[in-house]
N, C-alpha and C. Protein backbone atom coordinates (compact mmCIF):
# COMPACT_ATOMS: atom_id res chain seq x y z
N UNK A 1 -53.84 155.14 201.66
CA UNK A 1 -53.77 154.92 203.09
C UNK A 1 -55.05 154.19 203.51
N UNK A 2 -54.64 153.03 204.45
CA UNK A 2 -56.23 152.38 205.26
C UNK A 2 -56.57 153.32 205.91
N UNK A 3 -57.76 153.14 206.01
CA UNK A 3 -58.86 153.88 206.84
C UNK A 3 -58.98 153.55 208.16
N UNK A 4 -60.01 154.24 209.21
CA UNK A 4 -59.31 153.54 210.37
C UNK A 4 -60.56 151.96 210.93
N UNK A 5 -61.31 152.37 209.56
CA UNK A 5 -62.45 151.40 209.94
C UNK A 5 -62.00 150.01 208.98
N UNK A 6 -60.81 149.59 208.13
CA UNK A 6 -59.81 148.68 208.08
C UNK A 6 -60.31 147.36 209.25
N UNK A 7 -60.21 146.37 209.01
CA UNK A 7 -60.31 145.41 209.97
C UNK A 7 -58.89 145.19 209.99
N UNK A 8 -58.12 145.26 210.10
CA UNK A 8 -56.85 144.87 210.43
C UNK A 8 -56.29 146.04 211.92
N UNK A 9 -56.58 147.65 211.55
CA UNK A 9 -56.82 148.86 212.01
C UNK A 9 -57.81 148.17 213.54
N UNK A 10 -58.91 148.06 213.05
CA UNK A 10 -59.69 147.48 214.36
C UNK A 10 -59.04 146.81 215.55
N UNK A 11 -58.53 145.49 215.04
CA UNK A 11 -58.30 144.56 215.60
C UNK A 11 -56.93 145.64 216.52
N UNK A 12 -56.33 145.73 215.87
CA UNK A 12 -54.84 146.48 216.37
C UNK A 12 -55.39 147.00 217.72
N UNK A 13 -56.96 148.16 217.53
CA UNK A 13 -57.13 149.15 218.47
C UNK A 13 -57.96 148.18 219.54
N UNK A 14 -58.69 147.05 219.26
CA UNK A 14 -59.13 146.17 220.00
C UNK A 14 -58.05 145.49 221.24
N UNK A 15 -56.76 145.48 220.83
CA UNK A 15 -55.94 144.68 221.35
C UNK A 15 -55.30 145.38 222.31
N UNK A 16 -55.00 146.68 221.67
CA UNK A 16 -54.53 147.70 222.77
C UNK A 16 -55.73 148.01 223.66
N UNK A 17 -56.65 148.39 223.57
CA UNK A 17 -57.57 148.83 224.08
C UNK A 17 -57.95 147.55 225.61
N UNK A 18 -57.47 146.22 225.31
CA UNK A 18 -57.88 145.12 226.09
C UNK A 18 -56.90 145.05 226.97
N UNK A 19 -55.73 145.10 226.28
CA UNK A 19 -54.29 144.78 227.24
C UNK A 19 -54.69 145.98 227.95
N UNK A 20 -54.35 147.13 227.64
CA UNK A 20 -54.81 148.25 228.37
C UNK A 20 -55.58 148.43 230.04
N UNK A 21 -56.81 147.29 229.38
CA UNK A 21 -57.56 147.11 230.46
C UNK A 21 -57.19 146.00 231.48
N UNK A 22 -56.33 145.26 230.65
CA UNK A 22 -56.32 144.01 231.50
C UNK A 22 -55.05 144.40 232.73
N UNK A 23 -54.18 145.16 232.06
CA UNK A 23 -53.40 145.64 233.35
C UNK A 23 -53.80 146.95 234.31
N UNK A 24 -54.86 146.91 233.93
CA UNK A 24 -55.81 147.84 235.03
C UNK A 24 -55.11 149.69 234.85
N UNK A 25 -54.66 150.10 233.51
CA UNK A 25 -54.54 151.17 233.46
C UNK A 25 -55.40 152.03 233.20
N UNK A 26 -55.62 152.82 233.49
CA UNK A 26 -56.78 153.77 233.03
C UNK A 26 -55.83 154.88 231.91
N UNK A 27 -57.45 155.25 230.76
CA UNK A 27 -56.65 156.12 229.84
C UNK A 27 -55.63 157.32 230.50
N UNK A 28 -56.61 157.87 231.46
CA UNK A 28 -55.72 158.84 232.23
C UNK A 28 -54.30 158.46 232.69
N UNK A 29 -54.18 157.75 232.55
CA UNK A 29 -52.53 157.13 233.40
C UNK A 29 -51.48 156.77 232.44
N UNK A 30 -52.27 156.28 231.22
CA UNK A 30 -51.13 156.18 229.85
C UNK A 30 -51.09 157.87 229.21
N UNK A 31 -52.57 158.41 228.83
CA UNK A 31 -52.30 159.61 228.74
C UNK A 31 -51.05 160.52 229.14
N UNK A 32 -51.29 160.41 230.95
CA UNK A 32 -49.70 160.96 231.61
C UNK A 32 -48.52 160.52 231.09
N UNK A 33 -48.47 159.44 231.39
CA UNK A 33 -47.16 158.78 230.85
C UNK A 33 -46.59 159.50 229.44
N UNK A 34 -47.39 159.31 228.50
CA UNK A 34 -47.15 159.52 227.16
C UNK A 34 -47.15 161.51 226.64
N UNK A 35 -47.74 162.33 227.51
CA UNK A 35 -47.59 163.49 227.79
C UNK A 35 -48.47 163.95 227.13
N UNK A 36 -49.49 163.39 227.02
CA UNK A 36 -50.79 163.56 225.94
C UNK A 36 -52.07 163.74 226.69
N UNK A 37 -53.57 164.64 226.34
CA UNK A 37 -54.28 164.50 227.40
C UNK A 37 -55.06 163.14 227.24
N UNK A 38 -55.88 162.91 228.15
CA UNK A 38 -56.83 161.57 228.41
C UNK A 38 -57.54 161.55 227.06
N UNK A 39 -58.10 162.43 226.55
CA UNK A 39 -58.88 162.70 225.47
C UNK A 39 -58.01 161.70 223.78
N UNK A 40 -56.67 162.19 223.84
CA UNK A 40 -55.71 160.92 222.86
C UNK A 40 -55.69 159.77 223.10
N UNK A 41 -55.98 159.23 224.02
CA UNK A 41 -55.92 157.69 224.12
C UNK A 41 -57.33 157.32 223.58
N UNK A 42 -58.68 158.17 224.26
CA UNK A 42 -59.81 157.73 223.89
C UNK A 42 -60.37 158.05 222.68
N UNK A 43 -59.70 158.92 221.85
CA UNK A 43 -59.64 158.88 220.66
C UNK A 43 -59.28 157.82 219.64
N UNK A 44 -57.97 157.47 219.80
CA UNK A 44 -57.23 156.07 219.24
C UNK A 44 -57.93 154.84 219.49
N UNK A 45 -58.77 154.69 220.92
CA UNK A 45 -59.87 153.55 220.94
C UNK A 45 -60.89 153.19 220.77
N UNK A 46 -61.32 154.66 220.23
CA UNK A 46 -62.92 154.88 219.67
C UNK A 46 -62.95 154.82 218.39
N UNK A 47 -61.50 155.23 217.80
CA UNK A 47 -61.27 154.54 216.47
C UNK A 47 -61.40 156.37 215.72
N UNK A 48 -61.21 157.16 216.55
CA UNK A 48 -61.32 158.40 215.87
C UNK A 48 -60.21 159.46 215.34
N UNK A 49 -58.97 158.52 215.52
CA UNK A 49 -57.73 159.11 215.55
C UNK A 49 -56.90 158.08 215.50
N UNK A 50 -56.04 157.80 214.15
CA UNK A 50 -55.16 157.09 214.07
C UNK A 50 -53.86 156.80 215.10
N UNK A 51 -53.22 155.35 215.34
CA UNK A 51 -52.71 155.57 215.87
C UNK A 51 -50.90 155.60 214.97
N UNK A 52 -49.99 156.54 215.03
CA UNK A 52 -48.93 156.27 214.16
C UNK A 52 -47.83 155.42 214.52
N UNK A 53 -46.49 155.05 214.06
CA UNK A 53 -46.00 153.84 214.54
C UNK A 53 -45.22 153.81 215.92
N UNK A 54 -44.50 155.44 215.76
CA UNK A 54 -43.87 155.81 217.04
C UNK A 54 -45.14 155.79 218.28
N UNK A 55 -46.00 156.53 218.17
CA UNK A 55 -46.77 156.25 219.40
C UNK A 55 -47.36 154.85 219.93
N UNK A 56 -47.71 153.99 218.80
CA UNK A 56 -47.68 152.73 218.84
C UNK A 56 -46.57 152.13 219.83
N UNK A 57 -45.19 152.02 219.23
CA UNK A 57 -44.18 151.58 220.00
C UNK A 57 -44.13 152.28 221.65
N UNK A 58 -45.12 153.60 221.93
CA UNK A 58 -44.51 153.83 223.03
C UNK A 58 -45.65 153.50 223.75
N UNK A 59 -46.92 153.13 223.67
CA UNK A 59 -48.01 152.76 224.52
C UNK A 59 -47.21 150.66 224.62
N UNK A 60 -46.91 150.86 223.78
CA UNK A 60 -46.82 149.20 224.34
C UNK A 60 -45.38 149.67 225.20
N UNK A 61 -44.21 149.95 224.87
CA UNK A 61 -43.15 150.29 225.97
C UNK A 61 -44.24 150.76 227.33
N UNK A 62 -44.71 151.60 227.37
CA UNK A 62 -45.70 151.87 228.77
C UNK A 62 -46.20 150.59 229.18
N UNK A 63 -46.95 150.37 228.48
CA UNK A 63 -47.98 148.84 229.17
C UNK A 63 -47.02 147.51 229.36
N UNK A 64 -45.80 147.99 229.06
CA UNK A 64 -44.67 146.83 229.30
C UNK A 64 -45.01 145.64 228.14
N UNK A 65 -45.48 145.87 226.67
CA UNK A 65 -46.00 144.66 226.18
C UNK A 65 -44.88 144.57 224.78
N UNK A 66 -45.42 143.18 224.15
CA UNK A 66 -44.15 142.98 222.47
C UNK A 66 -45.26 143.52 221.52
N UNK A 67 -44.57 144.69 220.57
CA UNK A 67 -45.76 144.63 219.64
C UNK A 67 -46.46 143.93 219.06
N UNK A 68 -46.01 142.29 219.20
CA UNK A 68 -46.74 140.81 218.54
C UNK A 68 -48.17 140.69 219.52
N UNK A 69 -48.05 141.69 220.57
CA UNK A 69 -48.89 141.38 221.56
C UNK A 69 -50.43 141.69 221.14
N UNK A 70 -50.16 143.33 220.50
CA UNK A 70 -51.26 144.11 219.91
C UNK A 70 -51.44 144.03 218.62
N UNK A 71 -50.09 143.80 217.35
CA UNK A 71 -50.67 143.84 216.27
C UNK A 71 -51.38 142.55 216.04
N UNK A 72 -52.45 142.42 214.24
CA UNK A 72 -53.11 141.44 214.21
C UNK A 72 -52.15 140.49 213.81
N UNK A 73 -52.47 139.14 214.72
CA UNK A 73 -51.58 138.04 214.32
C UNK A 73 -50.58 137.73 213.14
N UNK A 74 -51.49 137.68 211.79
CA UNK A 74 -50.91 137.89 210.32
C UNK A 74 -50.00 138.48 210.37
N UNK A 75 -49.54 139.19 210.86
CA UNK A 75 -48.62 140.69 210.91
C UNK A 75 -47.15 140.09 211.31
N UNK A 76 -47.71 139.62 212.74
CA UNK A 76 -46.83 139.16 213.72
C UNK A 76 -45.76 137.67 213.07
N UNK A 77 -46.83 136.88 212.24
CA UNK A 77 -46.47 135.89 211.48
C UNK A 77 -45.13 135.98 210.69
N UNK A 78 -45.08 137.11 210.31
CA UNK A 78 -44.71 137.32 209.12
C UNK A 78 -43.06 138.45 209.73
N UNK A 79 -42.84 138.63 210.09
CA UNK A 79 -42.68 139.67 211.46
C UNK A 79 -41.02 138.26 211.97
N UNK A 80 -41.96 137.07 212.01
CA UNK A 80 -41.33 136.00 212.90
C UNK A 80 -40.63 135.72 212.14
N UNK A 81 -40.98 135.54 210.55
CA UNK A 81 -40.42 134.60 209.78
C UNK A 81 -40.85 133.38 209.83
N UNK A 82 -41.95 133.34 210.27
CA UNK A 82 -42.84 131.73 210.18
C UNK A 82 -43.61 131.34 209.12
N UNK A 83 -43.71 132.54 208.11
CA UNK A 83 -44.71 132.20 207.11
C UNK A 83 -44.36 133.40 206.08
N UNK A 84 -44.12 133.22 204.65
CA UNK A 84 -43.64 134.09 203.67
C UNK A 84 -44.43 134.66 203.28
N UNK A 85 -44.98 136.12 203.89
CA UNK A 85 -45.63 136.49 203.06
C UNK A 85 -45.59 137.97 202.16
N UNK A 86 -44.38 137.33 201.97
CA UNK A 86 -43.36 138.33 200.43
C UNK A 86 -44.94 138.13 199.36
N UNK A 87 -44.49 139.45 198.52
CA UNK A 87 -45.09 139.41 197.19
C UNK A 87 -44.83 137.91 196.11
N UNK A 88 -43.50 137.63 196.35
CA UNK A 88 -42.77 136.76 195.47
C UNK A 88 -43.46 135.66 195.39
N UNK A 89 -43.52 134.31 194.85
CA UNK A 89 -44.14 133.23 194.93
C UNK A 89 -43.22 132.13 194.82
């Protein structure tokens, strides 16, 4: 398993952590939403608590965003079908 100090991990919590801000939510308000206290969100952005895939999918459903939004690009690439990046060669 990656760690959460992973640069790929980073970037992910960087992205949420920005959109986050950019639509002017405060942790407290996704916290509610998500039925979790304030303390779980600022965990997941301090990088002290993983985030898993279901909760993933539901902070971006909250913040109204595409997961291409938050994961790291590479991801998203690949995701599209714009770029093969199968094992295969």
């Amino acid at each position: 398993m990656k760690s959460i100090h992973d640069q790929d991990y980073i970037e992910l919590i960087a992205n949420i952590r920005n959109k986050r801000k950019e639509k002017e939510v405060l942790q407290s308000e996704l916290s509610i939403k998500l039925g979790k206290p304030q303390s779980f969100i600022s965990k997941i952005e301090r990088g002290d608590r993983r985030v898993d895939a279901i909760e993933l999918l539901n902070i971006c459903l909250l913040l109204n965003l595409k997961l291409c939004e938050v994961i790291p690009q590479k991801f998203c690439i690949g995701l599209l079908g714009k770029q093969d990046v199968s094992f295969g060669k």
